[in-house]
Protein backbone atom coordinates (compact mmCIF):
# COMPACT_ATOMS: atom_id res chain seq x y z
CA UNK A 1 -62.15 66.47 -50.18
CA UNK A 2 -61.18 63.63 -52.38
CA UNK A 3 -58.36 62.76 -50.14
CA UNK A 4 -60.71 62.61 -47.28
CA UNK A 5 -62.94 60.18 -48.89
CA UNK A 6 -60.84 58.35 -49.99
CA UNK A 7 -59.39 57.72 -47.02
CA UNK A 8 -63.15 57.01 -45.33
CA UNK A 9 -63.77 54.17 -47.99
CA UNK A 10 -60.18 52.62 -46.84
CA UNK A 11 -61.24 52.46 -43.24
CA UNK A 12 -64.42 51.20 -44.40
CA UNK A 13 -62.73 48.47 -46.33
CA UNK A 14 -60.16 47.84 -43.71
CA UNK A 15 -63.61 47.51 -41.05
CA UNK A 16 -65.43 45.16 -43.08
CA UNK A 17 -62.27 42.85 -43.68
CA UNK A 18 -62.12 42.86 -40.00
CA UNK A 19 -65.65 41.73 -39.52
CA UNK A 20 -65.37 39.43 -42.14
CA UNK A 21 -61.84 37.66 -41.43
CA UNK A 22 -62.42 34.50 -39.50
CA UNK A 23 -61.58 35.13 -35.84
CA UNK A 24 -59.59 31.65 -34.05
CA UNK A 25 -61.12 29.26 -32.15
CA UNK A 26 -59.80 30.84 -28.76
CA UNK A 27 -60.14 34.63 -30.00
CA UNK A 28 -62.97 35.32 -27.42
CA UNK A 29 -60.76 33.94 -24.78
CA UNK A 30 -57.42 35.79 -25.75
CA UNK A 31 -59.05 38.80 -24.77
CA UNK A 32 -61.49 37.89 -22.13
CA UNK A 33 -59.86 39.09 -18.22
CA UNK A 34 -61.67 35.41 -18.04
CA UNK A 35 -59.31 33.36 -19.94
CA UNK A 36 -57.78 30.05 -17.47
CA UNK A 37 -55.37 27.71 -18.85
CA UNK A 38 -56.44 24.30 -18.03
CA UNK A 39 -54.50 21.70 -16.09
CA UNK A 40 -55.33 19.06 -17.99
CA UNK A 41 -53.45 19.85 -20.66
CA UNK A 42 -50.12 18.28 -20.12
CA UNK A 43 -48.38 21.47 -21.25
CA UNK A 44 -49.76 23.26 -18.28
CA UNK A 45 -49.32 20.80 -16.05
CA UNK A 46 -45.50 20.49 -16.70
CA UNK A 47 -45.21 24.10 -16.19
CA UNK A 48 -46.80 23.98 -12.74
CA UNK A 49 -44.79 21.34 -11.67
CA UNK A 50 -41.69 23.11 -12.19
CA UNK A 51 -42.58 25.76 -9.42
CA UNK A 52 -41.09 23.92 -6.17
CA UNK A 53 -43.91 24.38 -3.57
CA UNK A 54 -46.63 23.28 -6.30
CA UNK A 55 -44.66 20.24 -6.76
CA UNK A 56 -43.37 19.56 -3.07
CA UNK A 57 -47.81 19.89 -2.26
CA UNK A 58 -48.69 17.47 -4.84
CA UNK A 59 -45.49 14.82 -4.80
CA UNK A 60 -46.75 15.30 -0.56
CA UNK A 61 -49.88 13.94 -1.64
CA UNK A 62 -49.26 11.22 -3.87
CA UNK A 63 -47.11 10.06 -1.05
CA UNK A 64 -49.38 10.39 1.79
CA UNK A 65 -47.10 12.65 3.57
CA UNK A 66 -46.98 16.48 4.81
CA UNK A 67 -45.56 18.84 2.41
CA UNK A 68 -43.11 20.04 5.60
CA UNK A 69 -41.98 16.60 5.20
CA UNK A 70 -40.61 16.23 1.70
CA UNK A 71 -37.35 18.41 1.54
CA UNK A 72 -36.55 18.42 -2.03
CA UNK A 73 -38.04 17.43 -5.43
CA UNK A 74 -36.06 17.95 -8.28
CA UNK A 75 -37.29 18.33 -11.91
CA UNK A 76 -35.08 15.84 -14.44
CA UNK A 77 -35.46 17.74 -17.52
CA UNK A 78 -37.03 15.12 -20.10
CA UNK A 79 -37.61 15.32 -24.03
CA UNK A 80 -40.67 15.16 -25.53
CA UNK A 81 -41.40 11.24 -26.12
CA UNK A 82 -42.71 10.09 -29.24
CA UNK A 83 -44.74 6.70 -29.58
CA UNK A 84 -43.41 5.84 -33.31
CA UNK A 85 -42.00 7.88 -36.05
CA UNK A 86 -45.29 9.21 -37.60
CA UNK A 87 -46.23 10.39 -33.86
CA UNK A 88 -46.83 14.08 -34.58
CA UNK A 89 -48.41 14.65 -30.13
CA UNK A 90 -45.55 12.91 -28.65
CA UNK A 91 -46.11 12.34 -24.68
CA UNK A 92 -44.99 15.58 -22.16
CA UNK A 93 -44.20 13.95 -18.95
CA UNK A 94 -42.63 15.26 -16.03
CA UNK A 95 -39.77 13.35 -14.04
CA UNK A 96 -38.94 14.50 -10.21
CA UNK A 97 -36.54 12.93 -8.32
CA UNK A 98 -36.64 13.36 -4.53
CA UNK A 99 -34.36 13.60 -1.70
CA UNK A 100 -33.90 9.85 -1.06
CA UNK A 101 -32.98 9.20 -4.83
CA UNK A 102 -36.81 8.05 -5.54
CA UNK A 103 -37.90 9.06 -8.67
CA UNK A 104 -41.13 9.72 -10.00
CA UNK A 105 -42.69 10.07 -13.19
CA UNK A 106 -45.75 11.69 -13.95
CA UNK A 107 -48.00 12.05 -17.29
CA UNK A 108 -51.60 13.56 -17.78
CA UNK A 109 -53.45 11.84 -20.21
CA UNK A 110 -56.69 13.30 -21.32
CA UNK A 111 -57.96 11.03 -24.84
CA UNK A 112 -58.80 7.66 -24.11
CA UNK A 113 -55.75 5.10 -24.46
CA UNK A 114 -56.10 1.20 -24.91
CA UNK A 115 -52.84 0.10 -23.91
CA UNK A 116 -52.00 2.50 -21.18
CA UNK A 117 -51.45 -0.43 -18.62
CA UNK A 118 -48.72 -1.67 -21.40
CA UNK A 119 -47.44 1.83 -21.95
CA UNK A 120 -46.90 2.68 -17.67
CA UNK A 121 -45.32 -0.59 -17.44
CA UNK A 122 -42.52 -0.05 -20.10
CA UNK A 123 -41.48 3.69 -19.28
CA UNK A 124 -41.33 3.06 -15.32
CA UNK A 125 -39.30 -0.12 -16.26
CA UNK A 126 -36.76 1.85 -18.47
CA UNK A 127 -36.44 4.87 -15.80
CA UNK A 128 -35.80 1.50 -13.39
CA UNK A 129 -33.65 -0.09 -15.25
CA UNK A 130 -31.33 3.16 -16.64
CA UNK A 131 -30.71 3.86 -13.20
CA UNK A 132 -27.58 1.36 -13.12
CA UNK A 133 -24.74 0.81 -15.68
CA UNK A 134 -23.14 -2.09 -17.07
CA UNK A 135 -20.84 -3.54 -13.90
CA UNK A 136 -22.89 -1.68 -11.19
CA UNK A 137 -24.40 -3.43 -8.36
CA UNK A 138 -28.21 -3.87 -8.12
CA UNK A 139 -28.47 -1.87 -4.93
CA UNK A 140 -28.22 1.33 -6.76
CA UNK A 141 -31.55 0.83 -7.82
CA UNK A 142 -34.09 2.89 -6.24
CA UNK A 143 -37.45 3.26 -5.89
CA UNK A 144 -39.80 4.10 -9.24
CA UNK A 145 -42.99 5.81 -8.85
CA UNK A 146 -45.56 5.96 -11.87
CA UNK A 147 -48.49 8.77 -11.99
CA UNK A 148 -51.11 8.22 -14.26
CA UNK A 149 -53.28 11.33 -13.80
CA UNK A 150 -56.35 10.24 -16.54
CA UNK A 151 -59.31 11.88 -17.54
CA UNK A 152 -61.16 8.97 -19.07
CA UNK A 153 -61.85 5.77 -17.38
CA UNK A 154 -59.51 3.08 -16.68
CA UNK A 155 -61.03 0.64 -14.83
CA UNK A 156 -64.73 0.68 -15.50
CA UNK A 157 -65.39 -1.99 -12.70
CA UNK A 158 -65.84 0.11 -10.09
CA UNK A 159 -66.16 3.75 -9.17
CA UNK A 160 -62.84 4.12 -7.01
CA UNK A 161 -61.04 7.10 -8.65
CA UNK A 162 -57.49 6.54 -7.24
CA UNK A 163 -55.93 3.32 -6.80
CA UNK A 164 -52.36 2.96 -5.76
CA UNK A 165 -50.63 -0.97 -7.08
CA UNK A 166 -47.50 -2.74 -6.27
CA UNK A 167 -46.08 -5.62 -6.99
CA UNK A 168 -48.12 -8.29 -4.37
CA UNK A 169 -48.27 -11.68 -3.30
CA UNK A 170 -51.87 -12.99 -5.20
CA UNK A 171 -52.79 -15.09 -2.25
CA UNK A 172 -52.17 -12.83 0.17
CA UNK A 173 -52.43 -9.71 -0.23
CA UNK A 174 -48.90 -9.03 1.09
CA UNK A 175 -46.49 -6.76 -0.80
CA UNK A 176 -43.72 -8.63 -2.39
CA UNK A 177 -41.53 -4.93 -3.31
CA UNK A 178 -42.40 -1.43 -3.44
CA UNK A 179 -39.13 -0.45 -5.45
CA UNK A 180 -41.61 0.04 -8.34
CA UNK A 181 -45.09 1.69 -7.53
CA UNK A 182 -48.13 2.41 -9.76
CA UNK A 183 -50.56 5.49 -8.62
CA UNK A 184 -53.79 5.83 -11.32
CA UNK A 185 -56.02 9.35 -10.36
CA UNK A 186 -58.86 8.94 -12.33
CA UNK A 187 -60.14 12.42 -13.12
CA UNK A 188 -64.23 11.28 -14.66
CA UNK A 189 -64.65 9.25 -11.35
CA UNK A 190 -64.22 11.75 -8.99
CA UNK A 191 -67.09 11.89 -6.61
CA UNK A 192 -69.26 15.05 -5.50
CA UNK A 193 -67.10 17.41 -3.20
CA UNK A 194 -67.17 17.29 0.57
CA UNK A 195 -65.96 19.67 2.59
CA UNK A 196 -63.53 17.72 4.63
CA UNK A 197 -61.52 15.73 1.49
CA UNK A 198 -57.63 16.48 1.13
CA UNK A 199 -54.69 14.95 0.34
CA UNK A 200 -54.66 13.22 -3.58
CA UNK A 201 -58.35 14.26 -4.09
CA UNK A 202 -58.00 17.72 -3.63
CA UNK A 203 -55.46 17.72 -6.04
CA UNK A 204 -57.20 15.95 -8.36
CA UNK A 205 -60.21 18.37 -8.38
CA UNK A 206 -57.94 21.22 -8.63
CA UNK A 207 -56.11 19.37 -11.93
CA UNK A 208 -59.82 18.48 -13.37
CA UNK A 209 -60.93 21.87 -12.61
CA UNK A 210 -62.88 23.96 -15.86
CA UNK A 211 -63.31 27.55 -14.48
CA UNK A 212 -61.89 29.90 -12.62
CA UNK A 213 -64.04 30.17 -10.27
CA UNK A 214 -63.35 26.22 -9.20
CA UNK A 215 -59.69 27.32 -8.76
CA UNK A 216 -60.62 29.97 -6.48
CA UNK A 217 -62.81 27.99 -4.17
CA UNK A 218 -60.01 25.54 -4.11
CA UNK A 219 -57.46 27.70 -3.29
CA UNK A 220 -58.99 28.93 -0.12
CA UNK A 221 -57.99 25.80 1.47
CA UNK A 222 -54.85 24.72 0.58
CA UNK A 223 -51.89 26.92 0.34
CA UNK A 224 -50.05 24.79 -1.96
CA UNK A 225 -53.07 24.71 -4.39
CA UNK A 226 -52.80 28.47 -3.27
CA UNK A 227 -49.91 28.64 -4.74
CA UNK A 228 -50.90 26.23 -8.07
CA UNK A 229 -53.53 28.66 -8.84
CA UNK A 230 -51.28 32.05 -8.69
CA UNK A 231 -49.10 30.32 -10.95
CA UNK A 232 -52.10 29.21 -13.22
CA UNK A 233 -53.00 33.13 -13.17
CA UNK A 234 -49.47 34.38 -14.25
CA UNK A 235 -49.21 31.29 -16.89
CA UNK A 236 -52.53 32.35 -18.62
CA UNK A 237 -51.35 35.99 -18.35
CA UNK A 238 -47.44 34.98 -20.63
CA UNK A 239 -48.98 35.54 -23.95
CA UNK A 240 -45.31 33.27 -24.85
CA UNK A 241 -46.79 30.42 -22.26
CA UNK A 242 -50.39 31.14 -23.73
CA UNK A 243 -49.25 30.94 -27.65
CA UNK A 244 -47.56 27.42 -26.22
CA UNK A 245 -50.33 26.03 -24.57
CA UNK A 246 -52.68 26.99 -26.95
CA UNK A 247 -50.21 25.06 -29.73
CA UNK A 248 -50.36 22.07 -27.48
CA UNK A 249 -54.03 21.94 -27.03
CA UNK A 250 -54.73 22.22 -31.20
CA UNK A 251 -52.08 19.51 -31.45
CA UNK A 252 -54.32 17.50 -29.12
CA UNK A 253 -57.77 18.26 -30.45
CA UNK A 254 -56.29 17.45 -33.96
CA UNK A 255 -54.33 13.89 -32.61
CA UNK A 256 -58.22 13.64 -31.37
CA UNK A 257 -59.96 14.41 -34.15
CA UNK A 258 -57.02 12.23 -36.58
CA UNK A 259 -57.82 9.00 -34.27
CA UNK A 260 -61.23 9.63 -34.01
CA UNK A 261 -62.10 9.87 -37.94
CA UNK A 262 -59.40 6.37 -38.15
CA UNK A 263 -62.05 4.96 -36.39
CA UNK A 264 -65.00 6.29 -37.94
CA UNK A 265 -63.41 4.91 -41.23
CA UNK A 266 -62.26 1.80 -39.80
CA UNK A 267 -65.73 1.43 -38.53
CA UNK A 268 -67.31 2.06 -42.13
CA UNK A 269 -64.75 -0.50 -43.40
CA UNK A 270 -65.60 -3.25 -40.77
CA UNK A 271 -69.40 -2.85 -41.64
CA UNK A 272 -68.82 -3.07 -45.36
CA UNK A 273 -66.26 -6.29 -44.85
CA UNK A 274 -68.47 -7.62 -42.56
CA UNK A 275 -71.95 -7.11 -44.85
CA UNK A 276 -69.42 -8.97 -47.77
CA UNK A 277 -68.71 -11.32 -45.93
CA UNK A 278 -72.36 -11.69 -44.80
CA UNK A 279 -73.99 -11.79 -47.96
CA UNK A 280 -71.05 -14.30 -49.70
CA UNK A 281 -72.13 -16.50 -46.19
CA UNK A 282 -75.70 -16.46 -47.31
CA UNK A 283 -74.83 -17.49 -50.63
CA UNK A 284 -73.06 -20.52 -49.55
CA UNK A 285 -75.64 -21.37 -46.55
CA UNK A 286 -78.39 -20.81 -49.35
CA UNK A 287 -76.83 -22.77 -51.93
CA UNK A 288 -76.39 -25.62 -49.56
CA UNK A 289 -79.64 -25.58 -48.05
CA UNK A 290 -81.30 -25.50 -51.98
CA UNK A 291 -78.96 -28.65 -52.59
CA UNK A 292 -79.91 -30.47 -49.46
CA UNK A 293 -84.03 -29.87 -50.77
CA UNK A 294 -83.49 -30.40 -53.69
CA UNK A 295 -81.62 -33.79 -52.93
CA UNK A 296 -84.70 -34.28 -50.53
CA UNK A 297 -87.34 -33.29 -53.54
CA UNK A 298 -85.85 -35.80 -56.20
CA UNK A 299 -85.20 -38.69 -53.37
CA UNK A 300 -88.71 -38.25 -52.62
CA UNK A 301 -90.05 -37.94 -56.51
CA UNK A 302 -87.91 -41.33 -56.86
CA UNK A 303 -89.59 -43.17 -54.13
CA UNK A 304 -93.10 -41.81 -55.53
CA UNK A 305 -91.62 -43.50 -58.84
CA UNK A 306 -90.29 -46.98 -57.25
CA UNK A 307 -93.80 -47.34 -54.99
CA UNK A 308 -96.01 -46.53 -57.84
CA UNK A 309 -94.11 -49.40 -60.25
CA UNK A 310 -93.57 -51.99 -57.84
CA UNK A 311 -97.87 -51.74 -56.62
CA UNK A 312 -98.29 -52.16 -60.70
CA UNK A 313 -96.49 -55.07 -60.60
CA UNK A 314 -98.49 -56.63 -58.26
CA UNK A 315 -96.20 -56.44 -55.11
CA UNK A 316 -98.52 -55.55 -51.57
CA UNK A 317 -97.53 -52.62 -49.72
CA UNK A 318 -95.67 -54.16 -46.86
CA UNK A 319 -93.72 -56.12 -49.72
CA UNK A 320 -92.49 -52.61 -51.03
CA UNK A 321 -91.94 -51.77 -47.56
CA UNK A 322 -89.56 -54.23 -47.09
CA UNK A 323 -87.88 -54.13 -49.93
CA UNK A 324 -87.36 -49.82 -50.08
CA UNK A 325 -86.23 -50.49 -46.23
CA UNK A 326 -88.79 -47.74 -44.95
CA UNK A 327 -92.16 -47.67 -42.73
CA UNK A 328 -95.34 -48.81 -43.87
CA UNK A 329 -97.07 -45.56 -43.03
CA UNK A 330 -94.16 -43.76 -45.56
CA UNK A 331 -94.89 -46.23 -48.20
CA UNK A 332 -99.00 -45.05 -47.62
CA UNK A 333 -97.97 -41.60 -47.74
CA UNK A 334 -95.96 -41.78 -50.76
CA UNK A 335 -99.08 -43.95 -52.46
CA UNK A 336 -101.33 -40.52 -51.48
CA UNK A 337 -99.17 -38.15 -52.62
């Protein structure tokens, strides 16, 4: 009997430290038939693009082509690029080069970056330029192609949410070279869905995509996204790929949250500069603008002085005038005062 109650109050214990033990921020989802992994976290997105027909569908759209039409894409394994030392996210991008010796780098970037323009145009010039060794001709070069899939927004100007650049004459319009080629999906600008879109803005609704059920609508029309989404199913299913992805997406939310609070505190730090600097201003605009009246008060209290002796000593008013070098009517006024 003892040993039977005992053993009750240790399940009860063991229940209530259960209850009580703080469950993780994706603990619903781990065991929901629900749970999606998301595209736009670059972890997922690298591991679609390494199943061939998801990549031949979307490398088909980027280029404006037919999937039937691009005959091989080939994933160049790449390391995981840091942006400095301290850089604890480091950049997941994925590198494909295609039949013709084209290569083409793609990154998703979800948290707003300033200098992404600066940032493209380095890393497509070094996968450019470390095409060719010292002593090798230039016409080993080939064509560079940049994919900047965003989900903030890059060009607030307009509403266009994909834009393809190349180097072009300014005048003109005409294109000067295509060896290097810039493609920017932006993910926030995408418009409501019609029925009849394909090509690059499919894709880009399928990559922005939040729920399940979006992937499954979208899959109903395109066997390549098809295909994306049965791959999205088994990736979410790999509780190795999960335990990944979920890594990558804290790492993200925290490189979000770090740069987020460095501005909140850079903010505070501005304001209290700038109210320093503010008040020491009005100090120094105050101090000069008391010297400047007071210089004002005891010219005046002078003049009062100067009028009053000189109309003693018998000298008229215009006299005075004359000789102080002012108005008639100032000479009155200072008599009044």
């Amino acid at each position: 009997m003892i040993a039977d109650r005992d053993k009750r109050d240790e399940d009860k214990i063991d229940e209530e430290k259960r209850n009580n033990y703080p469950k993780s921020e994706n603990a619903d989802a781990e065991h929901s038939d629900n749970f999606i992994m998301l595209p736009t976290v670059d972890f997922c997105f690298k591991e679609l693009m390494k199943n061939p027909k998801v990549r031949k569908g979307f490398v088909a759209a980027i280029l404006g082509k037919e999937p039937e039409t691009v005959r091989r894409t080939t994933v160049i394994e790449t390391e995981l690029r840091k942006e400095s030392e301290d850089d604890k996210l480091g950049i997941l991008d994925v590198l494909v080069e295609l039949e013709d010796g084209v290569k083409m780098n793609m990154e998703m970037q979800v948290p707003y970056f300033e200098y992404w323009a600066n940032r493209v145009l380095f890393y497509v010039s070094k996968i450019y330029t470390g095409q060719i060794q010292k002593g090798d001709d230039y016409d080993k070069l080939q064509k560079c192609i940049h994919v900047s899939i965003l989900d903030f927004i890059h060009f607030p100007q307009d509403q266009r949410c994909y834009r393809k650049i190349t180097f072009c004459d300014v005048e003109t319009g005409e294109q000067y070279t295509d060896l290097m080629e810039l493609h920017v999906l932006e993910l926030k600008k995408l418009p409501p869905e019609d029925q009849n879109e394909e090509g690059v803005i499919r894709w880009m609704r399928f990559l922005g995509g939040k729920s399940r059920k979006e992937f499954e609508d979208m899959a109903e029309k395109d066997e390549y996204i098809r295909e994306a989404y049965e791959d999205l199913k088994k990736l979410s299913l790999d509780e190795q790929k999960r335990l990944e992805y979920e890594v990558r997406q804290k790492a993200i939310r925290d490189h979000n949250s770090q740069m987020k609070s460095a501005e909140r505190r850079g903010e505070k730090r501005g304001i209290e500069i700038g109210e320093k600097r503010g008040e020491k201003r009005g100090i120094e605009i105050g101090e000069r603008r008391g010297e400047k009246r007071g210089i004002e008060i005891g010219t005046q209290s002078t003049l009062k002085r100067l009028v009053r002796a000189n109309v003693e000593s018998g000298k008229s008013l215009e006299e005075i005038a004359e000789f102080l070098e002012l108005e008639l009517s100032e000479v009155q006024s200072l008599m009044e005062e």
